[in-house]
PDB file of N, CA and C in Angstrom:
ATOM      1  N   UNK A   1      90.458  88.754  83.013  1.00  0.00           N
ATOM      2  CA  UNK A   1      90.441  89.367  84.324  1.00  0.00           C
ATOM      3  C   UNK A   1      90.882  90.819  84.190  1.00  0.00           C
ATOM      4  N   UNK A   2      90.413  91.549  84.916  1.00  0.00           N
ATOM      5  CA  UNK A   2      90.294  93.170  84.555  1.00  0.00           C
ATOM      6  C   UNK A   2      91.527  93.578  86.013  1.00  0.00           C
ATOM      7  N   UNK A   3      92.537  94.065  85.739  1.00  0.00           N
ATOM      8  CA  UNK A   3      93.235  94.149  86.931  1.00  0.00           C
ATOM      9  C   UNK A   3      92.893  95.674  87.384  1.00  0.00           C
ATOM     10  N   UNK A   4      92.127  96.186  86.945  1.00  0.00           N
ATOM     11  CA  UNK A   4      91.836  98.173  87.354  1.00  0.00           C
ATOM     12  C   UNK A   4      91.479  97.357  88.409  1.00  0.00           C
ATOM     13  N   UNK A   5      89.883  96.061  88.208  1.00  0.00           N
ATOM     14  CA  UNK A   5      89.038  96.252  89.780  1.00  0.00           C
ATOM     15  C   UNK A   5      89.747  95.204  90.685  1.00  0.00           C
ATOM     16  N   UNK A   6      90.659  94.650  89.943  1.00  0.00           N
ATOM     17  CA  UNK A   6      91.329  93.944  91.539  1.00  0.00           C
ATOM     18  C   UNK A   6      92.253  95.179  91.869  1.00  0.00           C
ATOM     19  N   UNK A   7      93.014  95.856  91.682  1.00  0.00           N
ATOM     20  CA  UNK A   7      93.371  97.263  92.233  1.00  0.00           C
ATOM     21  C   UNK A   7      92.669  98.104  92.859  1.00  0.00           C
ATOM     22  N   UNK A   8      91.683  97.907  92.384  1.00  0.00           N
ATOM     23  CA  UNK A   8      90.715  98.958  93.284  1.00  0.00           C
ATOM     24  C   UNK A   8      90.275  98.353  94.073  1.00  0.00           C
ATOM     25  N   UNK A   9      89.904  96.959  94.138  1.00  0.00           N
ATOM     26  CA  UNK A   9      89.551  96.478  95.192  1.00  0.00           C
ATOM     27  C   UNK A   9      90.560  95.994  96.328  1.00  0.00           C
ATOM     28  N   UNK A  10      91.950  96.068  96.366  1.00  0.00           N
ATOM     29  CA  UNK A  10      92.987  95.851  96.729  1.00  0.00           C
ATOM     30  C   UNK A  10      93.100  97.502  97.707  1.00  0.00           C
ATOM     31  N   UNK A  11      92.603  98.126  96.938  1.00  0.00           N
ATOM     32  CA  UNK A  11      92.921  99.942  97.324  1.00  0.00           C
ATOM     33  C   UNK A  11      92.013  99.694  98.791  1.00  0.00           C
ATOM     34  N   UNK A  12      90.538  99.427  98.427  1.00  0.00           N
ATOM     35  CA  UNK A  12      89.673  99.590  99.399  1.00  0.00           C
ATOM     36  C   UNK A  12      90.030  98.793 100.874  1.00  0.00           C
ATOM     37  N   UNK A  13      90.342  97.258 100.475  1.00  0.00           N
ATOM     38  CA  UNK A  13      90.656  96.392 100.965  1.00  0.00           C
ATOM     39  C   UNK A  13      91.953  96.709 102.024  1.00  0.00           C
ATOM     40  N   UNK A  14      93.113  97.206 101.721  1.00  0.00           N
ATOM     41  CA  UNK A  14      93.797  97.802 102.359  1.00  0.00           C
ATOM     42  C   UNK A  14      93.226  98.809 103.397  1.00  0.00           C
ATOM     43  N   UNK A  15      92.212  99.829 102.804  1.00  0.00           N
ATOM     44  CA  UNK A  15      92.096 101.010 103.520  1.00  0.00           C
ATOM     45  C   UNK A  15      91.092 100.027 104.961  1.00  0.00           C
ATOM     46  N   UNK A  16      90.702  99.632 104.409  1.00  0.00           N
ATOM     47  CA  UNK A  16      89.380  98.838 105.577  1.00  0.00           C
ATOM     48  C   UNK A  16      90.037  98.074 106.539  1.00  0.00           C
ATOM     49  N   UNK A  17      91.007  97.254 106.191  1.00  0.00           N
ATOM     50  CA  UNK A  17      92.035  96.410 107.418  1.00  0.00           C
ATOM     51  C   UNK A  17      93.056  97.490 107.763  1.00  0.00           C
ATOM     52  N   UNK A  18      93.576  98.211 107.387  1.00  0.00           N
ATOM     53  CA  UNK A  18      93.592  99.059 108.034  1.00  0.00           C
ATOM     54  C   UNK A  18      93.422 100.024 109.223  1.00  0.00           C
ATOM     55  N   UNK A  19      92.132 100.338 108.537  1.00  0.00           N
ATOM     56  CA  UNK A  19      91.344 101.171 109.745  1.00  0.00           C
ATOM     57  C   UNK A  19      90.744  99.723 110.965  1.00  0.00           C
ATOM     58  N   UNK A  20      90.328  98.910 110.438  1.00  0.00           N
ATOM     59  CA  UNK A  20      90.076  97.516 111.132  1.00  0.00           C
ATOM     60  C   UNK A  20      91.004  97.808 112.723  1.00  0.00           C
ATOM     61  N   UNK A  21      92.541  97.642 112.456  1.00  0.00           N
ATOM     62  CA  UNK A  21      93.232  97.242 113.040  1.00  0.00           C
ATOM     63  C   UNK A  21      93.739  98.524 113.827  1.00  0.00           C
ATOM     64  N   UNK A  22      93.484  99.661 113.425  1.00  0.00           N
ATOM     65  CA  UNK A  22      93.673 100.745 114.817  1.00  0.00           C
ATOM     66  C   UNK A  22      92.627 100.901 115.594  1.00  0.00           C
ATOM     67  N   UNK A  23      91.595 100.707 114.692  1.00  0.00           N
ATOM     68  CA  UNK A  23      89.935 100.378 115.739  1.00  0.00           C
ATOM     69  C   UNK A  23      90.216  99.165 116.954  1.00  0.00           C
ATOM     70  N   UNK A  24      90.576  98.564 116.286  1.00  0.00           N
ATOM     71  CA  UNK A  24      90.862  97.437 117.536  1.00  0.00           C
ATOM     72  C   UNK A  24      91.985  97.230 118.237  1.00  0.00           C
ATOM     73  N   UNK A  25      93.072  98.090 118.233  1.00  0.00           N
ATOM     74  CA  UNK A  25      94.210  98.555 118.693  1.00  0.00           C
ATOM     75  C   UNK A  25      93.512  99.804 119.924  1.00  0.00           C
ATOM     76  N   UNK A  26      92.764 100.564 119.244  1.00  0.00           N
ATOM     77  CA  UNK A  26      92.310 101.698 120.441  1.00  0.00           C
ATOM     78  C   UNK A  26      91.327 100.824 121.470  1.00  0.00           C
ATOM     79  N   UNK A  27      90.453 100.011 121.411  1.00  0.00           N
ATOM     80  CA  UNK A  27      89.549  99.454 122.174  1.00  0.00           C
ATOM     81  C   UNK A  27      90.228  98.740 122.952  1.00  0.00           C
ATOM     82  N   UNK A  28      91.411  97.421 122.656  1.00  0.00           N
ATOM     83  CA  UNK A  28      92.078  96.564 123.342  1.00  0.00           C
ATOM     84  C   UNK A  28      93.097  98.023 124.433  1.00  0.00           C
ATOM     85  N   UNK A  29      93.367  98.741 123.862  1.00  0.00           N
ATOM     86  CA  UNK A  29      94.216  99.973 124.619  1.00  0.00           C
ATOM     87  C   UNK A  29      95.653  99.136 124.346  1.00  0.00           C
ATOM     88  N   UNK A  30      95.870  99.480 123.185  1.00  0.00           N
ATOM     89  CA  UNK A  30      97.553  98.360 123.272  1.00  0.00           C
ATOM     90  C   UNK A  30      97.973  99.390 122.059  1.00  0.00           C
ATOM     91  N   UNK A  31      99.413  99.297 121.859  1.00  0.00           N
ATOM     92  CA  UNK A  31     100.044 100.189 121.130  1.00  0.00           C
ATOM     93  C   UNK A  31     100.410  99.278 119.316  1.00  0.00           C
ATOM     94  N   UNK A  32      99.731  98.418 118.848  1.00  0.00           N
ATOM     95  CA  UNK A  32      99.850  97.943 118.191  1.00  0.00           C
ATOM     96  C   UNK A  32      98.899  98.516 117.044  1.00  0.00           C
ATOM     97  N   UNK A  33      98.274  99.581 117.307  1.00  0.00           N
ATOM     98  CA  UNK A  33      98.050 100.377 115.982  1.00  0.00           C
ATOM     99  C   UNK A  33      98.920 100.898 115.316  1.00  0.00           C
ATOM    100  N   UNK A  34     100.115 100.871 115.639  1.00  0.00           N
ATOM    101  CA  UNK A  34     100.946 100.983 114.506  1.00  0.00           C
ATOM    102  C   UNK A  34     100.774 100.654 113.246  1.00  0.00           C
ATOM    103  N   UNK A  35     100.831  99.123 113.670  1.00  0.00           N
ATOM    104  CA  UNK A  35     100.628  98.033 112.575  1.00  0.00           C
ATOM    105  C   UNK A  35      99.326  98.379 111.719  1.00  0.00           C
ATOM    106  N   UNK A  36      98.040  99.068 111.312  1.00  0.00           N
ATOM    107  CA  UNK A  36      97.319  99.067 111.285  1.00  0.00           C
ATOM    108  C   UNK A  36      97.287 100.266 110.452  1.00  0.00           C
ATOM    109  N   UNK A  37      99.098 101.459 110.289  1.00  0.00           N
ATOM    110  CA  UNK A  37      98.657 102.394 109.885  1.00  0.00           C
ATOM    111  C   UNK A  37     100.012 102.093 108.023  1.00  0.00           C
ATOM    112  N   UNK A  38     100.295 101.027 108.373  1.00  0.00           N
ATOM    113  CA  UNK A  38     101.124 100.618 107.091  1.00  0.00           C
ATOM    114  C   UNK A  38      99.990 100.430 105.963  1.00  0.00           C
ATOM    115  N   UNK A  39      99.072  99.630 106.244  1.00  0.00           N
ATOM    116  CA  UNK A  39      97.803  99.117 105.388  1.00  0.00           C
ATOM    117  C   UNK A  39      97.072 100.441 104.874  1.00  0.00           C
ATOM    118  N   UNK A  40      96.807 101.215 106.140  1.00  0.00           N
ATOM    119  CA  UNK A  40      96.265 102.666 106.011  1.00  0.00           C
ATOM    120  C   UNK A  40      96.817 103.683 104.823  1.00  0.00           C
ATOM    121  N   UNK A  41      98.129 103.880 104.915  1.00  0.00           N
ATOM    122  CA  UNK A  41      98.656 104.959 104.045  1.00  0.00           C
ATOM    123  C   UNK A  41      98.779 104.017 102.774  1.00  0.00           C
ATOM    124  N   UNK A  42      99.413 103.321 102.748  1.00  0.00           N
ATOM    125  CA  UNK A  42      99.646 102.137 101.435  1.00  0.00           C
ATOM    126  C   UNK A  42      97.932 102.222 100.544  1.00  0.00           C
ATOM    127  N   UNK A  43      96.926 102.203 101.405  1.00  0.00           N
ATOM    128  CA  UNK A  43      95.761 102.269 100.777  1.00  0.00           C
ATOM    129  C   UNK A  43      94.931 103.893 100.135  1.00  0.00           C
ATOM    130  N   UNK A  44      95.359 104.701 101.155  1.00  0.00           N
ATOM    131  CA  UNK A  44      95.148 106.417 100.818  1.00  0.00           C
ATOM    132  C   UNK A  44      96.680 106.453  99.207  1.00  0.00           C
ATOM    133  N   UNK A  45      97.425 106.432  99.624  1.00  0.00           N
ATOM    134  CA  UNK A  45      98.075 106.821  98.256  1.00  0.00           C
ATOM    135  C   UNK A  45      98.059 105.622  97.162  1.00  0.00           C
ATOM    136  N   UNK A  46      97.763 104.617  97.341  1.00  0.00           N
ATOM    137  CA  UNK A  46      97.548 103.367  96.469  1.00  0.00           C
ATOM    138  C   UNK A  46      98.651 102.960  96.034  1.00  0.00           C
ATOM    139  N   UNK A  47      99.569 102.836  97.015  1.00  0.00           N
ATOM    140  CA  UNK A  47     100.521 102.156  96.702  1.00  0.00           C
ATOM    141  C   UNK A  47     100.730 101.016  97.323  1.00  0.00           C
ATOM    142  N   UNK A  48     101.347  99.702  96.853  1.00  0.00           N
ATOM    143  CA  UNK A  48     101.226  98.158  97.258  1.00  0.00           C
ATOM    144  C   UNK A  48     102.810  97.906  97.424  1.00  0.00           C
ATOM    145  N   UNK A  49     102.913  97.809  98.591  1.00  0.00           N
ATOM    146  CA  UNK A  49     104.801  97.485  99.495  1.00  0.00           C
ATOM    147  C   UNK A  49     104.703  95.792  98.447  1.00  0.00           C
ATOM    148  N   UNK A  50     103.743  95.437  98.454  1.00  0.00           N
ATOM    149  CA  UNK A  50     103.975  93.568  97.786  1.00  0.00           C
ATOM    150  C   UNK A  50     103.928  93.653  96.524  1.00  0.00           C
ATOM    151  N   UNK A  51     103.000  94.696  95.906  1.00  0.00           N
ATOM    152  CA  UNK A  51     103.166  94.607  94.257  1.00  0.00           C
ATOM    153  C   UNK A  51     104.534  95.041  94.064  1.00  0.00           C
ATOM    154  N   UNK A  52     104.898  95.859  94.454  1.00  0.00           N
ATOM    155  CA  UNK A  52     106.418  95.631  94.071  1.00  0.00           C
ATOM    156  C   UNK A  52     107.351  94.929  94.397  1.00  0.00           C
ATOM    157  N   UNK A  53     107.392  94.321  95.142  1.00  0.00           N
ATOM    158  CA  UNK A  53     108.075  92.999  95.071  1.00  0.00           C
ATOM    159  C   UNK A  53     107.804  91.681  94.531  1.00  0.00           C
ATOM    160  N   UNK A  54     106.854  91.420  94.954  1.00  0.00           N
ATOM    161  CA  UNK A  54     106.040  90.152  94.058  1.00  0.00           C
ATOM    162  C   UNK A  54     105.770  90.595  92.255  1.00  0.00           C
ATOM    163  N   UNK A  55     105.841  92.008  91.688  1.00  0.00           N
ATOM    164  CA  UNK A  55     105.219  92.219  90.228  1.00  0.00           C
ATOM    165  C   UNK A  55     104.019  91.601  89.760  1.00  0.00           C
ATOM    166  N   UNK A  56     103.170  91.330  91.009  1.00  0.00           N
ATOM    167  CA  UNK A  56     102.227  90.575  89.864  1.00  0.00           C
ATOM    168  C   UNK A  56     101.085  91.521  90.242  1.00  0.00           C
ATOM    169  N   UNK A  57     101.170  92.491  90.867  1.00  0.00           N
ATOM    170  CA  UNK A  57      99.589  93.591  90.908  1.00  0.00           C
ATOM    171  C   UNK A  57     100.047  94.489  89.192  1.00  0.00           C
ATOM    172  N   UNK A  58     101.086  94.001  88.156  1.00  0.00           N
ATOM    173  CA  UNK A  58     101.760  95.351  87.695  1.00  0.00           C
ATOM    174  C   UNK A  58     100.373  95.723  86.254  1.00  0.00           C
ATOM    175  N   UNK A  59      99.940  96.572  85.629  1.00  0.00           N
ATOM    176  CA  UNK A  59      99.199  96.192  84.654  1.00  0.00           C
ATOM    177  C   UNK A  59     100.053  96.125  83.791  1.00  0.00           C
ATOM    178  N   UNK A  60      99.584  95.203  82.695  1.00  0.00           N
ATOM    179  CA  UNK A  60      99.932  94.772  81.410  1.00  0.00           C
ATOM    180  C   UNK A  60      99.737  96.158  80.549  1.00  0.00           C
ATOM    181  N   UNK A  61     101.675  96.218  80.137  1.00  0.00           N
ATOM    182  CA  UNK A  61     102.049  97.441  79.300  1.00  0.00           C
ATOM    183  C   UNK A  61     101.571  97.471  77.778  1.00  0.00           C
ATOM    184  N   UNK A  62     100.761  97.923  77.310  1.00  0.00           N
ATOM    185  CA  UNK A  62     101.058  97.707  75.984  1.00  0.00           C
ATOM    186  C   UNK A  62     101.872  97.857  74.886  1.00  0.00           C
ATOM    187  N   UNK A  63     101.874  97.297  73.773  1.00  0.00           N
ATOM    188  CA  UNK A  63     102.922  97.067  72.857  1.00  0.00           C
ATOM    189  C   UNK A  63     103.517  98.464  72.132  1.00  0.00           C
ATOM    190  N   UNK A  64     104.138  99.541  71.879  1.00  0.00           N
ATOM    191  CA  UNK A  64     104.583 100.240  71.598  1.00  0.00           C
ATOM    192  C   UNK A  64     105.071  99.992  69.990  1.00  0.00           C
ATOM    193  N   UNK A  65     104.554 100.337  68.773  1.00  0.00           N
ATOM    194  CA  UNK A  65     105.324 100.043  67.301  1.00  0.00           C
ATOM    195  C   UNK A  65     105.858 101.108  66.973  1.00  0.00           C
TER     196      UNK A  65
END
């Protein structure tokens, strides 16, 4: 298993629910796009609030001799 494209697909995936959820935050007219802009930035700078806690998005370091 290649973890670059589950990262990258994790990247996209974020950015899309994301945007998902202020799209449908502005239409319903409710202030819960908030929520919608954690997924957002987490996905523009590619950073994962769960890979670091969970460690399992981390890539495999290689061996150093």
């Amino acid at each position: 298993m290649d973890l670059n494209k589950v990262r990258n697909f994790c990247r996209v995936f974020r950015i899309v629910v994301g945007l998902a959820l202020i799209i449908t935050a502005i239409i319903l007219n409710n202030g819960w796009f908030y929520l919608g802009l954690i997924p957002l930035i987490a996905g523009i700078v590619n950073f994962c609030p769960l890979c670091i806690i969970t460690k399992k998005c981390d890539l495999p370091q290689e061996k150093q001799e």
